[in-house]
N, C-alpha and C. Protein backbone atom coordinates (compact mmCIF):
# COMPACT_ATOMS: atom_id res chain seq x y z
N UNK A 1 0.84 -1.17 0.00
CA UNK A 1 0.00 0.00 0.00
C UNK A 1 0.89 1.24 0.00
N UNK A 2 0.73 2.19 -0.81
CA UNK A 2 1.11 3.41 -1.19
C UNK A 2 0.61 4.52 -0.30
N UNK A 3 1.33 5.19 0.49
CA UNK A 3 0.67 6.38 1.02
C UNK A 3 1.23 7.48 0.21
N UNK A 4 0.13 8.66 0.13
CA UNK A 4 0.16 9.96 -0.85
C UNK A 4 0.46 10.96 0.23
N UNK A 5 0.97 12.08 0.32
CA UNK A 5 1.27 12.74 1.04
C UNK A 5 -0.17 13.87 1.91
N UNK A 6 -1.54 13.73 1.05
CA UNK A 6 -2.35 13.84 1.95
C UNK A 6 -2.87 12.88 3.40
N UNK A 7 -2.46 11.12 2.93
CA UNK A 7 -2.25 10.48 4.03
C UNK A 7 -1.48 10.97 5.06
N UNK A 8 -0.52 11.55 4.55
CA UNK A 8 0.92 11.60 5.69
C UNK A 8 0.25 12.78 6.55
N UNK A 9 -0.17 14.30 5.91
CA UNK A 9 -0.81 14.82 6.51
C UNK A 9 -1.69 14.80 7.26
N UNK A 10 -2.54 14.09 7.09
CA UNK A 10 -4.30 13.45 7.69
C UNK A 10 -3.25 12.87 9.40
N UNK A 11 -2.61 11.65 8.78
CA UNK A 11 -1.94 10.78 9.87
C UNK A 11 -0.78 11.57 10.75
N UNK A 12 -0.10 13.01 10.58
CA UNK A 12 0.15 14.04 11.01
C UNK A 12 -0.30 14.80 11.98
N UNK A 13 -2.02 15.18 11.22
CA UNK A 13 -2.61 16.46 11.81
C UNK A 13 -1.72 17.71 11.18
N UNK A 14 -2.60 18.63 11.13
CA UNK A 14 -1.99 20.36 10.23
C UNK A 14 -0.56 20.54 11.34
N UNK A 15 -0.69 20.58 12.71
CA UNK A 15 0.34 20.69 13.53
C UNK A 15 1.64 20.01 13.44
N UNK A 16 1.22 18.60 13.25
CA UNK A 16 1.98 17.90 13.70
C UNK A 16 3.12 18.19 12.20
N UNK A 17 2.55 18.45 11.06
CA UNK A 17 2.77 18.19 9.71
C UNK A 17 3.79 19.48 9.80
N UNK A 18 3.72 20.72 10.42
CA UNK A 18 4.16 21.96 10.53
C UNK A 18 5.50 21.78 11.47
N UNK A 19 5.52 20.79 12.53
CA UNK A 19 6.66 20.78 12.72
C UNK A 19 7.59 20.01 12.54
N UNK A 20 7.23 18.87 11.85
CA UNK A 20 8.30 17.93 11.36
C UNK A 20 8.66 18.93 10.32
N UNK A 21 8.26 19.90 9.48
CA UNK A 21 8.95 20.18 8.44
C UNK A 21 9.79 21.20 9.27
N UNK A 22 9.37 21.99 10.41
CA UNK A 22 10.30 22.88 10.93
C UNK A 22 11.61 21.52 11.52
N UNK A 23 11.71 20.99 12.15
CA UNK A 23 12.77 19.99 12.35
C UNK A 23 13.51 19.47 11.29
N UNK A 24 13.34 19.01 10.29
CA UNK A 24 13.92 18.98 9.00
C UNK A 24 15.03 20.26 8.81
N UNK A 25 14.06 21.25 9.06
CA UNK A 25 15.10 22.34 7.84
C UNK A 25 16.04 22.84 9.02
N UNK A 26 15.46 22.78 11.06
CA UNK A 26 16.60 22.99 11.48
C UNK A 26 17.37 22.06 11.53
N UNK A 27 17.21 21.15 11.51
CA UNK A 27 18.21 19.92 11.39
C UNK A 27 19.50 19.77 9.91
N UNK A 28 18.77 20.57 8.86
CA UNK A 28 19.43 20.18 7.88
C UNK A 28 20.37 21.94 7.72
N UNK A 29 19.80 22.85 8.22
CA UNK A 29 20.86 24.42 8.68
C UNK A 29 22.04 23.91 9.29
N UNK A 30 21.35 22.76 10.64
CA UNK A 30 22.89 22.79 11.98
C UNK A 30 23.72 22.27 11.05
N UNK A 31 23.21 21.36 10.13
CA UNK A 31 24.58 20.40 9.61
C UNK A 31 25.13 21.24 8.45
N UNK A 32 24.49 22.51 7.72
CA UNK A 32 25.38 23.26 7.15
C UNK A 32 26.57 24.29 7.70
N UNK A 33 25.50 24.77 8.93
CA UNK A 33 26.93 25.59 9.78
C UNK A 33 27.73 24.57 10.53
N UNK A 34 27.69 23.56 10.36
CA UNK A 34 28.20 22.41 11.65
C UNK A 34 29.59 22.35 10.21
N UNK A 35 29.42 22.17 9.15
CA UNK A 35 30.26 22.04 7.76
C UNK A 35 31.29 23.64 7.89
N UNK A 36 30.80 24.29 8.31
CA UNK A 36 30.97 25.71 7.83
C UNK A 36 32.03 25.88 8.72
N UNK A 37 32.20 25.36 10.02
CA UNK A 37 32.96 25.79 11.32
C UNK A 37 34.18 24.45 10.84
N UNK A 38 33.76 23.14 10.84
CA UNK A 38 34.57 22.32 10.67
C UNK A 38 35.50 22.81 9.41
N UNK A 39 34.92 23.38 8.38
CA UNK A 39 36.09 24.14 7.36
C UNK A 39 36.96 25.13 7.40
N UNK A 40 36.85 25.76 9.08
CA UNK A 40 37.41 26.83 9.00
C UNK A 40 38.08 26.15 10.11
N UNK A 41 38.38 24.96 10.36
CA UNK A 41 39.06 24.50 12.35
C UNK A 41 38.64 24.81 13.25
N UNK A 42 37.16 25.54 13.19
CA UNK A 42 36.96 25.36 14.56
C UNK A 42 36.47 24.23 15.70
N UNK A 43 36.67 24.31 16.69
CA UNK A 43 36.72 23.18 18.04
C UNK A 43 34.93 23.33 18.16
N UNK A 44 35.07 22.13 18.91
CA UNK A 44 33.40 21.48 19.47
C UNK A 44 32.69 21.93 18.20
N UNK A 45 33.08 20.97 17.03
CA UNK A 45 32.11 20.70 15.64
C UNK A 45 31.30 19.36 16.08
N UNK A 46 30.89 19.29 17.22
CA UNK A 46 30.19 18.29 17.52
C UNK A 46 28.34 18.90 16.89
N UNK A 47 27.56 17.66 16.49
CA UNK A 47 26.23 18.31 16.53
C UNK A 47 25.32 19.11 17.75
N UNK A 48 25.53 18.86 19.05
CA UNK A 48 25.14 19.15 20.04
C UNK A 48 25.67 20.55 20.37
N UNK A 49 26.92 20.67 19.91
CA UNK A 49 27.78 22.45 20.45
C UNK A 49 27.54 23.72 19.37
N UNK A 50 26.99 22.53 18.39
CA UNK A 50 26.84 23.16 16.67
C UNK A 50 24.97 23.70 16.69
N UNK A 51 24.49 22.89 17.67
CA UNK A 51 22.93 23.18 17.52
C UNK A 51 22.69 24.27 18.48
N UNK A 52 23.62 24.00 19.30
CA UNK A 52 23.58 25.56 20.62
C UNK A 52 24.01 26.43 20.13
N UNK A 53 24.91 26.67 19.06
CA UNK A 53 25.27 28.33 18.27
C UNK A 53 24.52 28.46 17.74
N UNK A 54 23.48 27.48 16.68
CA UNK A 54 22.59 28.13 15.43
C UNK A 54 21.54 28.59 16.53
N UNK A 55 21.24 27.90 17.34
CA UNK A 55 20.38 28.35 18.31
C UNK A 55 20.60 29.51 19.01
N UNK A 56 21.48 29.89 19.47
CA UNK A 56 21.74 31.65 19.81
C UNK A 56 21.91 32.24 19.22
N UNK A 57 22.53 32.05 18.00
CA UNK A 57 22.58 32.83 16.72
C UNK A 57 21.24 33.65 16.30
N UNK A 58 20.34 32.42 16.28
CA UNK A 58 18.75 32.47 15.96
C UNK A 58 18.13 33.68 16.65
N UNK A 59 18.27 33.05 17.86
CA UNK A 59 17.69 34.38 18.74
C UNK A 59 18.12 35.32 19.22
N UNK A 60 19.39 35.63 19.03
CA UNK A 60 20.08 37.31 19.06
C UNK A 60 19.51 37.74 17.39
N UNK A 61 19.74 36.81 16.31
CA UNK A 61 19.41 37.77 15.11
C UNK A 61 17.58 38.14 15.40
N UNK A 62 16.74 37.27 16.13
CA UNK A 62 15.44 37.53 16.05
C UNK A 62 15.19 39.03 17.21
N UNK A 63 16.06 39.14 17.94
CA UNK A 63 15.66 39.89 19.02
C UNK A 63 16.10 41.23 18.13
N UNK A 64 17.27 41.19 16.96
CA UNK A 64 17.80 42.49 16.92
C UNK A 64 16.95 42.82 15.69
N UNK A 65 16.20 42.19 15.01
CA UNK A 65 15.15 42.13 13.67
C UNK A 65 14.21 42.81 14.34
N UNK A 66 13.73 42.41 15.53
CA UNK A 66 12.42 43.07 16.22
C UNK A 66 13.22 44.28 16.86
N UNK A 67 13.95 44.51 17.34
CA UNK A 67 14.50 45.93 17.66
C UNK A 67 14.63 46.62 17.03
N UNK A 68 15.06 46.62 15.32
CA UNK A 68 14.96 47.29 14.86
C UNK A 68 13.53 47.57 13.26
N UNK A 69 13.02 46.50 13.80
CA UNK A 69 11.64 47.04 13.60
C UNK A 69 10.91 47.83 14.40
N UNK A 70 10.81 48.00 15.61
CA UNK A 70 10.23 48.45 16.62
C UNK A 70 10.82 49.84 16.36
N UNK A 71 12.22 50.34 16.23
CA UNK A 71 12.69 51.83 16.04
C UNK A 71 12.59 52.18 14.80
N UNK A 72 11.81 51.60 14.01
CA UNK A 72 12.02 52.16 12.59
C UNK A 72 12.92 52.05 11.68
N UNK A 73 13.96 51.23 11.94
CA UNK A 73 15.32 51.27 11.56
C UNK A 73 16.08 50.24 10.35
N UNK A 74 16.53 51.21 9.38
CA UNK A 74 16.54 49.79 7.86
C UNK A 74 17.04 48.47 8.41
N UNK A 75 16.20 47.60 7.99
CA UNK A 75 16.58 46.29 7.39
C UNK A 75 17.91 46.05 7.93
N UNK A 76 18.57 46.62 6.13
CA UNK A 76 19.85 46.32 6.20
C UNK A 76 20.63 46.69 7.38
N UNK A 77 20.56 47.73 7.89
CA UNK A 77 21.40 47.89 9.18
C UNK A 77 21.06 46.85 10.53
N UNK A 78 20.05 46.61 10.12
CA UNK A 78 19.82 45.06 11.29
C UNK A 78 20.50 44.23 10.83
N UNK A 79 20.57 43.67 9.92
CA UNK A 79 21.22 42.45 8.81
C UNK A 79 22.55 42.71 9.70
N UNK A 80 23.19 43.82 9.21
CA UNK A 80 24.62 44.37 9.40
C UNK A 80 25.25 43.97 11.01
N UNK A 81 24.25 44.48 11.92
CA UNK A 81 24.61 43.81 13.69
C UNK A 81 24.39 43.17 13.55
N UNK A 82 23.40 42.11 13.40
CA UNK A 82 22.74 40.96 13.21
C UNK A 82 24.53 39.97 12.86
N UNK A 83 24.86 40.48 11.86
CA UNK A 83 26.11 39.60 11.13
C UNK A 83 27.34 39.67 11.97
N UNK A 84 27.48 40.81 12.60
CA UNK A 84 28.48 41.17 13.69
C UNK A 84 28.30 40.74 14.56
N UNK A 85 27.22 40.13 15.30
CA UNK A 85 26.63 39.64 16.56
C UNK A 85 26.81 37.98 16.53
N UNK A 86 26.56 37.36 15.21
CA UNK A 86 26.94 36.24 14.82
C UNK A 86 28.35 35.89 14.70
N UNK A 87 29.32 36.65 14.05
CA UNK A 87 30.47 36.39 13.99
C UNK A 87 30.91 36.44 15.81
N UNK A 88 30.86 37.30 16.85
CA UNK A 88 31.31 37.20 17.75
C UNK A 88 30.92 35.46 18.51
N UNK A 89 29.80 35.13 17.77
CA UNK A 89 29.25 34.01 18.31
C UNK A 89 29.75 32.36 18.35
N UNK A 90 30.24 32.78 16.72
CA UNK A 90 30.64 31.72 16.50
C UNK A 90 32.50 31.56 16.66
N UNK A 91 33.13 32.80 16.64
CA UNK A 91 34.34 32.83 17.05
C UNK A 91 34.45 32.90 19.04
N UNK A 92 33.61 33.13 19.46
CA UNK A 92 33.20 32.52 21.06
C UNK A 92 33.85 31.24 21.25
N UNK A 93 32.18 31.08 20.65
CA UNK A 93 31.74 29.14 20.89
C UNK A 93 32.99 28.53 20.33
N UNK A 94 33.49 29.08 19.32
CA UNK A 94 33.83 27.79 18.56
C UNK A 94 35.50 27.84 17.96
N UNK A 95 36.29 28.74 19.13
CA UNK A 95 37.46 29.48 19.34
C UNK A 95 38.33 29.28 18.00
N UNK A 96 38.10 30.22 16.83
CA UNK A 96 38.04 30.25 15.52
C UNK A 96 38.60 31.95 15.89
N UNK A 97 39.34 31.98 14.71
CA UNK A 97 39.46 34.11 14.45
C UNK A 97 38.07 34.40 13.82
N UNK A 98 38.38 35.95 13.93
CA UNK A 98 36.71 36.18 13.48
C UNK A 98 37.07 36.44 11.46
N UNK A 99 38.29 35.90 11.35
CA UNK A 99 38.04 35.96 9.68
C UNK A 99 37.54 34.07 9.27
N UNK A 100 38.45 33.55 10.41
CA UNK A 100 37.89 32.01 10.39
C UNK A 100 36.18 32.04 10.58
N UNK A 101 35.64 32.80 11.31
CA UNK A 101 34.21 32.90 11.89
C UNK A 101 33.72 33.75 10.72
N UNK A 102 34.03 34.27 9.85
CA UNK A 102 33.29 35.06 8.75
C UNK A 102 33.42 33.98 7.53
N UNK A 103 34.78 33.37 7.39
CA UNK A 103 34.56 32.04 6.87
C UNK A 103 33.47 30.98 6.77
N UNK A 104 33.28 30.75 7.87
CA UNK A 104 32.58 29.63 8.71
C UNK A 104 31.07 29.73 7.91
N UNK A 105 30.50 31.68 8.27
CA UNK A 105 29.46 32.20 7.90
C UNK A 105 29.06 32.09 6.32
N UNK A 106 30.23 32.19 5.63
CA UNK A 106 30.20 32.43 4.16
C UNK A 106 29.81 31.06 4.00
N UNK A 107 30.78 30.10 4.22
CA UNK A 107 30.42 28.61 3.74
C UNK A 107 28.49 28.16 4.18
N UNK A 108 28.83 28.31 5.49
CA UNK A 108 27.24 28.16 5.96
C UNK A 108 26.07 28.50 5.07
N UNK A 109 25.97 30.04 4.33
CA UNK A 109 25.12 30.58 3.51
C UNK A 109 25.66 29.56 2.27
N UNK A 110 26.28 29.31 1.48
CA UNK A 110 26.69 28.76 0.85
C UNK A 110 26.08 27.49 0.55
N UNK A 111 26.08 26.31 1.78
CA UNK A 111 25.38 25.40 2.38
C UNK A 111 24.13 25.27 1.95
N UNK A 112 23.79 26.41 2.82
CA UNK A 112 22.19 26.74 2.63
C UNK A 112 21.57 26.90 1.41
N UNK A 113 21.87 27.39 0.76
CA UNK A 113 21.67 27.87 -0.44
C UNK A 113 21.48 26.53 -1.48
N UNK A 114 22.83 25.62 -1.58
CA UNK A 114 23.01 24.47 -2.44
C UNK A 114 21.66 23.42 -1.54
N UNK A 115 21.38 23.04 -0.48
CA UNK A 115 20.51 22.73 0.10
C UNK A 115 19.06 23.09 -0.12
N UNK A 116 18.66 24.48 -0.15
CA UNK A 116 17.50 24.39 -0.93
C UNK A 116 17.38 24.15 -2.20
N UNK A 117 18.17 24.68 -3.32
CA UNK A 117 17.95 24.63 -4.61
C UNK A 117 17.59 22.95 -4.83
N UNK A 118 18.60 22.23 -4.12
CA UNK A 118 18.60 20.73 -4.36
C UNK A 118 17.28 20.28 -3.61
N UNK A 119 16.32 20.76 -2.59
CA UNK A 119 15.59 19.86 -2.08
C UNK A 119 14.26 21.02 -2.84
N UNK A 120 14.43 21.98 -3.43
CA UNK A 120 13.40 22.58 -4.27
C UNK A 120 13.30 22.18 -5.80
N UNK A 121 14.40 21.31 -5.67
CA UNK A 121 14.44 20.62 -7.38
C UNK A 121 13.47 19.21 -6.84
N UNK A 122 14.22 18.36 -5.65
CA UNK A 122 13.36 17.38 -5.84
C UNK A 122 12.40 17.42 -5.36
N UNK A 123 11.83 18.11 -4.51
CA UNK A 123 10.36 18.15 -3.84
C UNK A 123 9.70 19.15 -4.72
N UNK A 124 9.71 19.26 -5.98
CA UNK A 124 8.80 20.40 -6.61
C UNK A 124 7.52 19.65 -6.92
N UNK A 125 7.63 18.47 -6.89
CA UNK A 125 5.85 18.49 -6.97
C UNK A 125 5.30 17.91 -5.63
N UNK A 126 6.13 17.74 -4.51
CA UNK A 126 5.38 18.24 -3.38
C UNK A 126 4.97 19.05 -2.77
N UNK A 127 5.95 19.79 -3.38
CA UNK A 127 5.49 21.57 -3.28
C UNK A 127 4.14 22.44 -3.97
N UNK A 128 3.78 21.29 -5.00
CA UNK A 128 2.64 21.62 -5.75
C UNK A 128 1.78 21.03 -5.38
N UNK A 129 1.89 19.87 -4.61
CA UNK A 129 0.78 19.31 -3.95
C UNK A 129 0.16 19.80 -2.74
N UNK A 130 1.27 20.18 -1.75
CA UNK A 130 0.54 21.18 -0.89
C UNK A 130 0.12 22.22 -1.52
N UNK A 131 0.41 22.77 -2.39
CA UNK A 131 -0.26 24.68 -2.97
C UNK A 131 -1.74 23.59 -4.09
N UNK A 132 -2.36 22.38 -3.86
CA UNK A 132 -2.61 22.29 -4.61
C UNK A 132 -3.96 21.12 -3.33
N UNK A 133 -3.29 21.02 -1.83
CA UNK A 133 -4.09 20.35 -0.99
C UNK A 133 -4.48 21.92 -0.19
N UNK A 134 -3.53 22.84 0.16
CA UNK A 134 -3.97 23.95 0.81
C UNK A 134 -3.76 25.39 -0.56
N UNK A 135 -5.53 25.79 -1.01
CA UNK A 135 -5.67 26.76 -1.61
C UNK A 135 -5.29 27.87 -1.07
């Protein structure tokens, strides 16, 4: 027996379906910056020391996105601390220079990037199936 991916959903629930896909994509980020640090030498490239930086990373860039939404203040200049706040983070944690830690960052986006294109090539008609189960 064949299950279709409205099964998987149904046998899910809308919730349940919402966060396995959020677990996926953080799961499949840690292991790009987890790549990103190990290319540049930095220490504790373990998954566990690697999921606690993307994880503070996360929420210093979310706190300084809402700060500077809240003052009115461009984008880009959030982006900009936001990137400075990260580099101190990962040259912290992960006792790297901060050109090794801007390294680390570059590869990471890098990562990311080859990671979606590749899972937006093969999931494109699951992608049409949800835009096609939810109008």
């Amino acid at each position: 027996m064949m299950l279709d991916l409205a099964d998987v959903i149904a046998a899910l629930g809308g919730i349940g379906f919402v966060i396995l896909i959020l677990v996926i994509a953080i799961v499949l980020v840690v292991f790009a910056l987890q790549i990103g640090i190990r290319a540049v030498k930095g220490e504790d490239t373990g998954l566990g020391p690697v999921f606690l930086t993307g994880l503070i990373m996360i929420v210093i860039s979310a706190v300084i996105s809402t700060a500077f939404g809240f003052l009115s203040l461009p984008a880009l200049i959030g982006s900009i601390v936001s990137l400075v706040f990260n580099l101190f983070i990962i040259k912290a944690r992960h006792k790297t220079t901060y050109l090794g830690a801007l390294g680390a960052l570059v590869i990471y986006v890098i990562m990311v990037v080859i990671i979606f294109v590749v899972l937006s090539l093969v999931f494109a008609g699951f992608i049409a199936t949800l835009l096609a189960i939810f109008p």
